[in-house]
PDB file of N, CA and C in Angstrom:
ATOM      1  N   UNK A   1     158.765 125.072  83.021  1.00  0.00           N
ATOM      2  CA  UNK A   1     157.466 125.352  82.466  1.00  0.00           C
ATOM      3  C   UNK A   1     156.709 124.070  82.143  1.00  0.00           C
ATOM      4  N   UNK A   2     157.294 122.963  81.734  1.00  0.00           N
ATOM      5  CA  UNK A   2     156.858 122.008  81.073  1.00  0.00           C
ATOM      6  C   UNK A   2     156.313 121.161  82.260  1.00  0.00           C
ATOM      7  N   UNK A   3     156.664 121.569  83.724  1.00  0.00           N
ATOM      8  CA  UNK A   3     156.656 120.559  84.907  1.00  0.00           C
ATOM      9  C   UNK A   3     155.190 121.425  85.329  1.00  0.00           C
ATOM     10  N   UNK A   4     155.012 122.265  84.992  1.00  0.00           N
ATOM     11  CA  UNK A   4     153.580 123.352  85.776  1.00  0.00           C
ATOM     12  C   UNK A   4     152.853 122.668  84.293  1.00  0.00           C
ATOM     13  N   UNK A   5     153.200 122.819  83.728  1.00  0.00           N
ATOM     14  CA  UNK A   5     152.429 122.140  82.761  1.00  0.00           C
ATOM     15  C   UNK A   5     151.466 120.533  82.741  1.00  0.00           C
ATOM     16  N   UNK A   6     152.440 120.230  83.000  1.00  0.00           N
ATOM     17  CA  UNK A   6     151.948 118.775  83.453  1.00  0.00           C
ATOM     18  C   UNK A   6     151.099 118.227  85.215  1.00  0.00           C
ATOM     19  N   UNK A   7     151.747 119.298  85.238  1.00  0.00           N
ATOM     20  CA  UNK A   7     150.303 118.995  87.109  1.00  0.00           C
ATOM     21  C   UNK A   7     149.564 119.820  86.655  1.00  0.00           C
ATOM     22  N   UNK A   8     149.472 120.857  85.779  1.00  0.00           N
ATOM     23  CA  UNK A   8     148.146 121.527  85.586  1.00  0.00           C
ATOM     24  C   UNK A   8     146.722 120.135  84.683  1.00  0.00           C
ATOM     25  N   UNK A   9     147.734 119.334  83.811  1.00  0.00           N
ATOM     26  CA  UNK A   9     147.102 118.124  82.979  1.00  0.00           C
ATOM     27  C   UNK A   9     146.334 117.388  83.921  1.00  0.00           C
ATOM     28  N   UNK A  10     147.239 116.775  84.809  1.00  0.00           N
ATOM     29  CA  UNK A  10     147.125 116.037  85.951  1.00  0.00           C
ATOM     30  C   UNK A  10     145.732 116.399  86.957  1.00  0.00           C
ATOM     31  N   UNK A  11     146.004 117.508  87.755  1.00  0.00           N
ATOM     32  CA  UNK A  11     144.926 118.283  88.223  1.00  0.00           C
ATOM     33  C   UNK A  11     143.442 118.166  87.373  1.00  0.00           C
ATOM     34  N   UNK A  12     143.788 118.529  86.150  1.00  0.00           N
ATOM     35  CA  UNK A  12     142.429 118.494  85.516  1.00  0.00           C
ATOM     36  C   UNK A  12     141.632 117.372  84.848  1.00  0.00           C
ATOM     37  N   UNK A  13     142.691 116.183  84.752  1.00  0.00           N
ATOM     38  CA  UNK A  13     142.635 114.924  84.469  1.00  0.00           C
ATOM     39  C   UNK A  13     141.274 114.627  85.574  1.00  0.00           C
ATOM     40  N   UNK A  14     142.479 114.766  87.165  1.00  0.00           N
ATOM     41  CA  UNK A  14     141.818 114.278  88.495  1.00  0.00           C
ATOM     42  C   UNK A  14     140.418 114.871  88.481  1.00  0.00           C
ATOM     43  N   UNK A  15     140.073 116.081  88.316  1.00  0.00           N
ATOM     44  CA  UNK A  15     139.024 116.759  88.588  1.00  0.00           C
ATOM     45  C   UNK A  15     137.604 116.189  88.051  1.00  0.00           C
ATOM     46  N   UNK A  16     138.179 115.958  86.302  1.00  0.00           N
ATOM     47  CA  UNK A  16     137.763 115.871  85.284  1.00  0.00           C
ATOM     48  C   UNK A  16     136.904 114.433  85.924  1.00  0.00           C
ATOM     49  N   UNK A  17     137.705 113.407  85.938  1.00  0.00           N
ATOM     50  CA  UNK A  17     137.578 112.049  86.836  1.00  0.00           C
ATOM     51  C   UNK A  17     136.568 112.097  88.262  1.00  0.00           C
ATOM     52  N   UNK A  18     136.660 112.986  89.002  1.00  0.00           N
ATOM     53  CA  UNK A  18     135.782 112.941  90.086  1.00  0.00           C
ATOM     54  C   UNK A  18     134.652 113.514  89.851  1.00  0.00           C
ATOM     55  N   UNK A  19     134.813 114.716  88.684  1.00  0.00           N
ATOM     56  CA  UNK A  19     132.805 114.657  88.444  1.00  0.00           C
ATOM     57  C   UNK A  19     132.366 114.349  87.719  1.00  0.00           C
ATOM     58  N   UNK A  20     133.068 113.101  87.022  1.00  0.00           N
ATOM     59  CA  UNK A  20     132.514 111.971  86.675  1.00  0.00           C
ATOM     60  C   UNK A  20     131.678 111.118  87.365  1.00  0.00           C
ATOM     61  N   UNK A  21     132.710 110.888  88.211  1.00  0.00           N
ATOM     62  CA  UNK A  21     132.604 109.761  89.252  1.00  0.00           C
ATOM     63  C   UNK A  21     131.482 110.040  90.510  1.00  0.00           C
ATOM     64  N   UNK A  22     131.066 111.219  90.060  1.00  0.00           N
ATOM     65  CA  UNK A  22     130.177 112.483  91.361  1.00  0.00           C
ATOM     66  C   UNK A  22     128.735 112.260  90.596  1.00  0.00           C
ATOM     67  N   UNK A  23     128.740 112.307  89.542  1.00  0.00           N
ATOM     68  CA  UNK A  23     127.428 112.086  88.559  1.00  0.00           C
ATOM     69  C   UNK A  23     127.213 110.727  88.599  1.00  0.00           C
ATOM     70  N   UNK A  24     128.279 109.579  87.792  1.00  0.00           N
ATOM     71  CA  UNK A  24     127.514 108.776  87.808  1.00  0.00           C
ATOM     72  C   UNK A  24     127.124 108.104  89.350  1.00  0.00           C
ATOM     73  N   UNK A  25     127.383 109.044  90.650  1.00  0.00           N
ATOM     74  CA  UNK A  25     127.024 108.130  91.874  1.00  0.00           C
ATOM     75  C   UNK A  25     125.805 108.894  92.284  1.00  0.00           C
ATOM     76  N   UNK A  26     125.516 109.660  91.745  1.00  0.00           N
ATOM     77  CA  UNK A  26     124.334 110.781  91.639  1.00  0.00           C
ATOM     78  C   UNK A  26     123.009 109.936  90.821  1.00  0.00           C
ATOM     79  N   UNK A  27     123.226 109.526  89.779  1.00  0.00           N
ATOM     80  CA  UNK A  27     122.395 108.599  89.173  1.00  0.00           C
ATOM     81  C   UNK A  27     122.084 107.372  89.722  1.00  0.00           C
ATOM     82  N   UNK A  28     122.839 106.642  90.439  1.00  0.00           N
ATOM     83  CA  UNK A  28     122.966 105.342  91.245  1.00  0.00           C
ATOM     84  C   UNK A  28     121.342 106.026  92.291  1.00  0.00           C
ATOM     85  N   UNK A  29     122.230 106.986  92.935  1.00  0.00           N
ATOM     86  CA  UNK A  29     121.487 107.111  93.745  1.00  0.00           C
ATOM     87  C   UNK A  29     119.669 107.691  93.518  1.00  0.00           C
ATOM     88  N   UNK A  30     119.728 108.295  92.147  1.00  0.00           N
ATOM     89  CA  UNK A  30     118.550 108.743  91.691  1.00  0.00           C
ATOM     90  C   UNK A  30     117.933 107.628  91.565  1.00  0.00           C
ATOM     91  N   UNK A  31     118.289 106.327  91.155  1.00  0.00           N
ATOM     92  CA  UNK A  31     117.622 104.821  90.630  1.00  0.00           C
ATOM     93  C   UNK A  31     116.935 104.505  91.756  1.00  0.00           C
ATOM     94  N   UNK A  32     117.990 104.303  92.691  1.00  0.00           N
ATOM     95  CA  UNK A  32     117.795 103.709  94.194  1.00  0.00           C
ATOM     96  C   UNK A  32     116.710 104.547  95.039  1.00  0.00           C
ATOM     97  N   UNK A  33     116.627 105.671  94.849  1.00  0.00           N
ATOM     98  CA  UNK A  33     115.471 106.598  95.332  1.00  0.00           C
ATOM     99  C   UNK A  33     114.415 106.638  94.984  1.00  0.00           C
ATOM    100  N   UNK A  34     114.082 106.097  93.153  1.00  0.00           N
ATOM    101  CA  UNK A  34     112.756 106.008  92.593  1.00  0.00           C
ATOM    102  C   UNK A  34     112.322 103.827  92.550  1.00  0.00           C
ATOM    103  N   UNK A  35     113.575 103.190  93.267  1.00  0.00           N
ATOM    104  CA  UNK A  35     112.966 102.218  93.519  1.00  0.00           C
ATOM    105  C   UNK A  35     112.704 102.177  95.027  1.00  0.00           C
ATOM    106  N   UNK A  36     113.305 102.524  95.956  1.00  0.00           N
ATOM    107  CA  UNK A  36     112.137 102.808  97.292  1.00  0.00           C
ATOM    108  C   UNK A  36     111.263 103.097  97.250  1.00  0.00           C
ATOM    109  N   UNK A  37     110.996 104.445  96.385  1.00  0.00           N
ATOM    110  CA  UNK A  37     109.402 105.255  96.304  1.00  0.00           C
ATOM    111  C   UNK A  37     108.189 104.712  95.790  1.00  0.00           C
ATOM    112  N   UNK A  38     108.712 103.827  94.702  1.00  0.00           N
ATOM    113  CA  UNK A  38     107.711 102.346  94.249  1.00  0.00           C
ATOM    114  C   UNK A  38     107.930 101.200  95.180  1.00  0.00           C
ATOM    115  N   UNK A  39     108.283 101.293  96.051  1.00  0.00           N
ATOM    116  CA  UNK A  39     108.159  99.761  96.952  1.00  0.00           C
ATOM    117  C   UNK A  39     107.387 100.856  97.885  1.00  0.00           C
ATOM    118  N   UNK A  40     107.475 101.570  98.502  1.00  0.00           N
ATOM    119  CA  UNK A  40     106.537 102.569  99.752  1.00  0.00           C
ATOM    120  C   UNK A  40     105.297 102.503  99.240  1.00  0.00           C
ATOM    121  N   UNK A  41     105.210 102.820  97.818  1.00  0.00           N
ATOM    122  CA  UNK A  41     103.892 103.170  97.250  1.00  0.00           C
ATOM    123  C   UNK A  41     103.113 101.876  97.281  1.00  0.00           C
ATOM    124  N   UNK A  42     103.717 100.646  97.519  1.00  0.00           N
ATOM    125  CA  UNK A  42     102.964  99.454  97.109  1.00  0.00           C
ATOM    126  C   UNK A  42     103.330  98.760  98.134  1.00  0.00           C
ATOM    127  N   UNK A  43     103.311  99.062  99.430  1.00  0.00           N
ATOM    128  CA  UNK A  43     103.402  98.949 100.491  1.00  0.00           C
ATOM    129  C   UNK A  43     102.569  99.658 101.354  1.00  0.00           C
ATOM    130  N   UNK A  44     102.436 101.071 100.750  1.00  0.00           N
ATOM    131  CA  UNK A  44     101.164 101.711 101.451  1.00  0.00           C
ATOM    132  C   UNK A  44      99.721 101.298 100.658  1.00  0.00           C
ATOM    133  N   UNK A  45     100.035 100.764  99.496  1.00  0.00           N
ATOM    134  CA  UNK A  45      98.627 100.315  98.691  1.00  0.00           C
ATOM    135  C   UNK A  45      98.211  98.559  99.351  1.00  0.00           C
ATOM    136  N   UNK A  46      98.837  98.396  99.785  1.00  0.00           N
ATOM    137  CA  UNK A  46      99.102  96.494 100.614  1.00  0.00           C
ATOM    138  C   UNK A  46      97.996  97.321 102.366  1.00  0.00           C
ATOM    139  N   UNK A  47      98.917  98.357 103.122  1.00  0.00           N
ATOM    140  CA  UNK A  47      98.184  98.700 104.380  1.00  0.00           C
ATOM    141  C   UNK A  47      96.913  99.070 103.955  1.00  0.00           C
ATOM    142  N   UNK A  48      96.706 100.243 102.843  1.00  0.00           N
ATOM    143  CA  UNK A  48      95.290 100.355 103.134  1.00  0.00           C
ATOM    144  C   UNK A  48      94.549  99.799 102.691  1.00  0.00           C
ATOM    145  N   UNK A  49      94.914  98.528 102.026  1.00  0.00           N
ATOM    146  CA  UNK A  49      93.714  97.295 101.653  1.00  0.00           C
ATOM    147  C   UNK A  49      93.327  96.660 102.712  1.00  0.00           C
ATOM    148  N   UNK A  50      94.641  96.446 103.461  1.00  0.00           N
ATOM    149  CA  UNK A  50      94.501  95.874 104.546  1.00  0.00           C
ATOM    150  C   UNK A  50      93.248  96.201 105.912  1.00  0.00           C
ATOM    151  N   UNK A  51      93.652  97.665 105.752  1.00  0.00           N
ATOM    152  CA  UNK A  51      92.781  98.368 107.244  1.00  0.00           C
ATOM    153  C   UNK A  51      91.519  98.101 106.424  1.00  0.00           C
ATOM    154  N   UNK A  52      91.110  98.397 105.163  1.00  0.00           N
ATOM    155  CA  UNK A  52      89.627  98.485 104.751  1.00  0.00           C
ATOM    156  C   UNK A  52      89.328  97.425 104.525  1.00  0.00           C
ATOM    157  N   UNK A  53      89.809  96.250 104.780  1.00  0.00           N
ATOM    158  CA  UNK A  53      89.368  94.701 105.114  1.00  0.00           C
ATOM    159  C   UNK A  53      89.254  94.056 106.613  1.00  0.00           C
ATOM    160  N   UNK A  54      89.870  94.536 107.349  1.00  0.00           N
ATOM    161  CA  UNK A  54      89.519  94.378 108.889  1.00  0.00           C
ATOM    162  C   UNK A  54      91.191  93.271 108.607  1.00  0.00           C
ATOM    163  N   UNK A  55      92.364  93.828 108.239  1.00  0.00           N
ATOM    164  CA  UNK A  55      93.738  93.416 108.506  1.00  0.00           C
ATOM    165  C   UNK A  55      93.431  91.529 108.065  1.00  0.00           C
ATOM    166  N   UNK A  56      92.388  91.207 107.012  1.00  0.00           N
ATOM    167  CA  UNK A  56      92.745  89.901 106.231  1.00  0.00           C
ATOM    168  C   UNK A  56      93.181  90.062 105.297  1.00  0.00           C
ATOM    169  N   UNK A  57      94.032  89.177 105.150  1.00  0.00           N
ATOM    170  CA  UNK A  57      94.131  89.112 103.444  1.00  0.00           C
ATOM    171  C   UNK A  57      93.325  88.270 102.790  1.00  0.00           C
ATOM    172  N   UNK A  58      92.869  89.094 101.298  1.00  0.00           N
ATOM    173  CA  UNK A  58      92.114  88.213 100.618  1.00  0.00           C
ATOM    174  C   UNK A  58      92.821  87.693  99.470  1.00  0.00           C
ATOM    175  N   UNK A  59      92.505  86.342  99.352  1.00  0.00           N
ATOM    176  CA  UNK A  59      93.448  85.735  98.253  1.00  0.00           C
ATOM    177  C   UNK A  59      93.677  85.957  96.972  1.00  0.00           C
ATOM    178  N   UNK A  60      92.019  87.003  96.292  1.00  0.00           N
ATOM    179  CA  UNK A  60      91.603  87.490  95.102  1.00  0.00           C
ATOM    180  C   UNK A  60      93.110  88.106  94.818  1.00  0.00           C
ATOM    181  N   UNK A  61      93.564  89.320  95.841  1.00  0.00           N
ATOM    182  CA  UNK A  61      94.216  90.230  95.635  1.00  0.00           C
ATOM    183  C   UNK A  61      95.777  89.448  94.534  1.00  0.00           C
ATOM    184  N   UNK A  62      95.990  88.219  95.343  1.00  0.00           N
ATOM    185  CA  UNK A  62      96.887  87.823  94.267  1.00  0.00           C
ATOM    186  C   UNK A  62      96.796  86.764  93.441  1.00  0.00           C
ATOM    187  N   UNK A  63      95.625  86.372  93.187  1.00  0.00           N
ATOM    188  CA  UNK A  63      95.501  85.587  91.825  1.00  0.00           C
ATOM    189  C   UNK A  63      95.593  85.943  91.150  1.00  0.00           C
ATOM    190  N   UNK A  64      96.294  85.460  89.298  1.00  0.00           N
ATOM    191  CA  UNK A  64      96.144  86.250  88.423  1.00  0.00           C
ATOM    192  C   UNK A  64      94.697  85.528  87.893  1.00  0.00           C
ATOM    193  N   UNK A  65      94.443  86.849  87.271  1.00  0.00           N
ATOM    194  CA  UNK A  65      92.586  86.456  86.504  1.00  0.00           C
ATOM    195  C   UNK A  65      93.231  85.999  84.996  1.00  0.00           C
ATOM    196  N   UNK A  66      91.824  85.149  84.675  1.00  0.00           N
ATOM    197  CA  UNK A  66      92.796  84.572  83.813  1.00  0.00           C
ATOM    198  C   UNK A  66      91.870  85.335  82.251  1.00  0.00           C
ATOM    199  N   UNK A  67      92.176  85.436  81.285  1.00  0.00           N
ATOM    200  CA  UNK A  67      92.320  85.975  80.110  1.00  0.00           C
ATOM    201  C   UNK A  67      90.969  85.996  79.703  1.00  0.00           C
ATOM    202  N   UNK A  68      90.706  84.997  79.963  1.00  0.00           N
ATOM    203  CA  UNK A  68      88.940  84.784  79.352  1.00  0.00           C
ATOM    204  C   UNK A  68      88.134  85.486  80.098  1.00  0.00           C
ATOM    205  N   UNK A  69      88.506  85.864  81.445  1.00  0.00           N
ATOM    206  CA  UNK A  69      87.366  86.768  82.195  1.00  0.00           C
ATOM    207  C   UNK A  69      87.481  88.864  81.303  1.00  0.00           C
ATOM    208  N   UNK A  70      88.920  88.530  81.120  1.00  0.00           N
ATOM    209  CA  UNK A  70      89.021  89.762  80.265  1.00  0.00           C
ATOM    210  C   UNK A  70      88.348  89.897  79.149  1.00  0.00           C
ATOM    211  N   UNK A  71      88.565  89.039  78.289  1.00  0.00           N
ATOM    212  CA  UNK A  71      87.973  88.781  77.139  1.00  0.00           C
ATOM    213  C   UNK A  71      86.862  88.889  76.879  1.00  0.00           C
ATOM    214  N   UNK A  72      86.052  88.159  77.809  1.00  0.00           N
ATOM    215  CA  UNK A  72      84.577  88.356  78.273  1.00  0.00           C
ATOM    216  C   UNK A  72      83.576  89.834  78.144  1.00  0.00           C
ATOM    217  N   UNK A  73      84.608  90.423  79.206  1.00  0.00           N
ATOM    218  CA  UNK A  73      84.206  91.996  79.834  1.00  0.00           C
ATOM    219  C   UNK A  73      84.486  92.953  78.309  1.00  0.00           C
ATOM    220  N   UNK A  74      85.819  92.335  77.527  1.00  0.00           N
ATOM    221  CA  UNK A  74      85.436  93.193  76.790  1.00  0.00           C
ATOM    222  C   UNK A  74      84.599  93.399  75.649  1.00  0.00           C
ATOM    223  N   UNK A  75      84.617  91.883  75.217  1.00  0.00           N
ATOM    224  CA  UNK A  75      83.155  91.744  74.609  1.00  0.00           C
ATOM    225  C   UNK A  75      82.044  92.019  74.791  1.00  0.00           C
ATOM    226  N   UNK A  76      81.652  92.103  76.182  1.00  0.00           N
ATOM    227  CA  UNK A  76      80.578  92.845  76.889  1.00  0.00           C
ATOM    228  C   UNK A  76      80.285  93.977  76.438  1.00  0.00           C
ATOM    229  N   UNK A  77      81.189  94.849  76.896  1.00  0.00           N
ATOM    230  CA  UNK A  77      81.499  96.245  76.816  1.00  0.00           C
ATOM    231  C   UNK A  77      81.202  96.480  75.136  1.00  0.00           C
ATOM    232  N   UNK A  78      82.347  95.864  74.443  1.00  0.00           N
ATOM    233  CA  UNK A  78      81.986  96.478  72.860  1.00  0.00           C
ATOM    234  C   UNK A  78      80.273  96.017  72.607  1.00  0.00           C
ATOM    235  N   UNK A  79      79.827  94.711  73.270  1.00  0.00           N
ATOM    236  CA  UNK A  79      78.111  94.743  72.773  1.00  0.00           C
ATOM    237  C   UNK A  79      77.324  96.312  72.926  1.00  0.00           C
ATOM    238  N   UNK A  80      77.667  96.062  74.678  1.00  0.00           N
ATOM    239  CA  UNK A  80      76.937  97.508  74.994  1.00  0.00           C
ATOM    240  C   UNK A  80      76.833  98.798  74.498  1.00  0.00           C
ATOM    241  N   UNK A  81      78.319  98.902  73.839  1.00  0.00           N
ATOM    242  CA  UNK A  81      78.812 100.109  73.121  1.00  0.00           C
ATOM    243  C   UNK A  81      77.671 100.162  71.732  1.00  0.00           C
ATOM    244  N   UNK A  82      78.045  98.826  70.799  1.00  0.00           N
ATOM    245  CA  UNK A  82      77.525  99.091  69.796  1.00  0.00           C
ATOM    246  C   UNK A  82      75.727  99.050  69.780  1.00  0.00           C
ATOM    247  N   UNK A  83      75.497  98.370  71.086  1.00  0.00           N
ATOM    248  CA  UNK A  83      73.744  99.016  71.334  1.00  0.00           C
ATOM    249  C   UNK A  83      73.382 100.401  71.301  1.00  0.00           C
ATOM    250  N   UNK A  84      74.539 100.620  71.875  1.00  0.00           N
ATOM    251  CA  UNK A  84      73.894 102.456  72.589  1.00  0.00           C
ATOM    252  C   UNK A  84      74.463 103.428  71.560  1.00  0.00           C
ATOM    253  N   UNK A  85      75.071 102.177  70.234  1.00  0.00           N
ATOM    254  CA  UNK A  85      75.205 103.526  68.882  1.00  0.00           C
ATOM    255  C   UNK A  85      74.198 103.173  68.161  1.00  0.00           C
ATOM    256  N   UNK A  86      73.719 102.021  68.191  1.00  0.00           N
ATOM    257  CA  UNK A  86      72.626 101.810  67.512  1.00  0.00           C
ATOM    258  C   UNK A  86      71.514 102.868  67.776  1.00  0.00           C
ATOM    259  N   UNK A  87      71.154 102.588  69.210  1.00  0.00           N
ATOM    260  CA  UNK A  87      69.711 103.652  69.433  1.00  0.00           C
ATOM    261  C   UNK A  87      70.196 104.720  69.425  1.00  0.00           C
ATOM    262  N   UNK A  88      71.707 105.551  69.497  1.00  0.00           N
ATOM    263  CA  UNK A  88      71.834 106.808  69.427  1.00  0.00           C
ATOM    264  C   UNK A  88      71.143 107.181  67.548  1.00  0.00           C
ATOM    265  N   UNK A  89      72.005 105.852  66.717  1.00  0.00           N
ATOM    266  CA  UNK A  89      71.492 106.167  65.823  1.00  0.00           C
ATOM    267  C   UNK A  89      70.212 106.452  65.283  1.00  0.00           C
ATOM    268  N   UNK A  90      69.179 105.709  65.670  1.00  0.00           N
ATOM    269  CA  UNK A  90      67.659 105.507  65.953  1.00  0.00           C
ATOM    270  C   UNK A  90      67.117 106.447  65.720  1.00  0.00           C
ATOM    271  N   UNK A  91      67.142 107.112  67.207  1.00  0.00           N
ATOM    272  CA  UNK A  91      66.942 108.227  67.502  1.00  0.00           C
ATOM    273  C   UNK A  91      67.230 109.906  66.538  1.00  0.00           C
ATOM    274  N   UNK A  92      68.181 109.503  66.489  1.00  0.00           N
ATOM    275  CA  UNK A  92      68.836 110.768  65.687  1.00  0.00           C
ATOM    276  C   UNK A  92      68.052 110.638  64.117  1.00  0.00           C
ATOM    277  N   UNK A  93      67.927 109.130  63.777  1.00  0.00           N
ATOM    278  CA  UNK A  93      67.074 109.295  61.873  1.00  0.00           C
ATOM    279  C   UNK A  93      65.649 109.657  62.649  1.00  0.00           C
ATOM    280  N   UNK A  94      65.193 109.326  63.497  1.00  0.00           N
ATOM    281  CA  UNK A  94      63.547 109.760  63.942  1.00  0.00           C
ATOM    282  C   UNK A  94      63.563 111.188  63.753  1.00  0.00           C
ATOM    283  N   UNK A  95      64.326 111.660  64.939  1.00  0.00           N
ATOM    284  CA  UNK A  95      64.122 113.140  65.333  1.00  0.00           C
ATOM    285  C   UNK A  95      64.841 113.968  64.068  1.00  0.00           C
ATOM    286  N   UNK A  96      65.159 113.810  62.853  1.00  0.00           N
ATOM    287  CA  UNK A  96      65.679 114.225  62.236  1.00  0.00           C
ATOM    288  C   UNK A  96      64.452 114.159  60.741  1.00  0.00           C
ATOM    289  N   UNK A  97      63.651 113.096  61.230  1.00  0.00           N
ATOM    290  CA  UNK A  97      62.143 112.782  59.976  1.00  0.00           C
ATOM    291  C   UNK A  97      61.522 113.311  60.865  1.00  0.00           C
ATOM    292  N   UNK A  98      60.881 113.479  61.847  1.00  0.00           N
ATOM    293  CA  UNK A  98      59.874 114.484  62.627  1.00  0.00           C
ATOM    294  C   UNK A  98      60.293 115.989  62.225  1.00  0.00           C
ATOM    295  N   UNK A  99      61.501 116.355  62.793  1.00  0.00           N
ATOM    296  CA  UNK A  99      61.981 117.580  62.117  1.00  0.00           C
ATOM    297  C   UNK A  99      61.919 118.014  60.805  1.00  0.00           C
ATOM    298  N   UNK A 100      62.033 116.953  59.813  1.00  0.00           N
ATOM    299  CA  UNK A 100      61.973 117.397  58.516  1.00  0.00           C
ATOM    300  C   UNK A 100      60.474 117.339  57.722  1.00  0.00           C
ATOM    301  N   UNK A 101      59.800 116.341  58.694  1.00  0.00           N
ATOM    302  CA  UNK A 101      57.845 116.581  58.377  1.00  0.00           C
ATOM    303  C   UNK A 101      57.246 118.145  58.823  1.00  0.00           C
ATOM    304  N   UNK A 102      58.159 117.813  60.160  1.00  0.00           N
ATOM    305  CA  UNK A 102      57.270 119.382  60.728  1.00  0.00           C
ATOM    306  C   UNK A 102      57.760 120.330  60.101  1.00  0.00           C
ATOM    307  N   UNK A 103      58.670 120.810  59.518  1.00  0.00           N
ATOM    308  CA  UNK A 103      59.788 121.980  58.248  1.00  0.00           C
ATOM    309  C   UNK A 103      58.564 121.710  57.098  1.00  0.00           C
ATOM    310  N   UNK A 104      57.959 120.351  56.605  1.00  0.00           N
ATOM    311  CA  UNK A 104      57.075 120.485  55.252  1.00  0.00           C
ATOM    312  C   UNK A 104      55.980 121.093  55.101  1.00  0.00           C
ATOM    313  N   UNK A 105      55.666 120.691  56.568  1.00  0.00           N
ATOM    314  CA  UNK A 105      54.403 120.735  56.412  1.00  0.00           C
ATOM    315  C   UNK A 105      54.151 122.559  56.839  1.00  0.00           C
ATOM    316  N   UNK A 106      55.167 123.131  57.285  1.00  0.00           N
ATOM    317  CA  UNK A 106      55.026 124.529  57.855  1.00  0.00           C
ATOM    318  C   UNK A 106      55.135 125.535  56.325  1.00  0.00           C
TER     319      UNK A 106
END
């Protein structure tokens, strides 16, 4: 009894061990599948720059820009922003004293 016993351990040891060994080669391979799919993707983003340039490369594509052009744009941007709350504001105290003359005077 004690000998069925022990290849039954054994057996399930082994089993136990190979779908282990079945998963973690399952994951290997899940890694390896989502790093092809990002090299294809940026490989097909490389061709169709390419065709919609007449097959040059332009050098822009890999310079890095440097910080101050960012910096710039976003300073830009927040000016513009806080213009167009300004006159939203403007607007809104006007049409809000026209509205409240024309309510008095009715």
């Amino acid at each position: 009894m004690s000998i069925v016993n022990n290849n039954n351990n054994t057996l399930d040891a082994m089993n136990q061990y190979e779908t282990t060994s079945w998963s973690n080669f399952k994951n290997i391979l899940i890694v390896v599948s989502e790093i092809v799919i990002v090299f294809l993707l940026v490989l097909l983003k490389i061709l169709h720059k390419l065709a919609n340039n007449g097959w040059n490369f332009k050098s822009s594509w890999f310079k890095i820009k440097s910080v101050d052009k960012y910096r710039r744009r976003f300073r830009q941007r927040e000016i513009q922003q806080r213009a167009m709350l300004n006159v939203i504001e403007c607007v809104n105290e006007r049409s809000l004293a026209i509205s409240s003359s024309i309510y008095s005077n009715v």
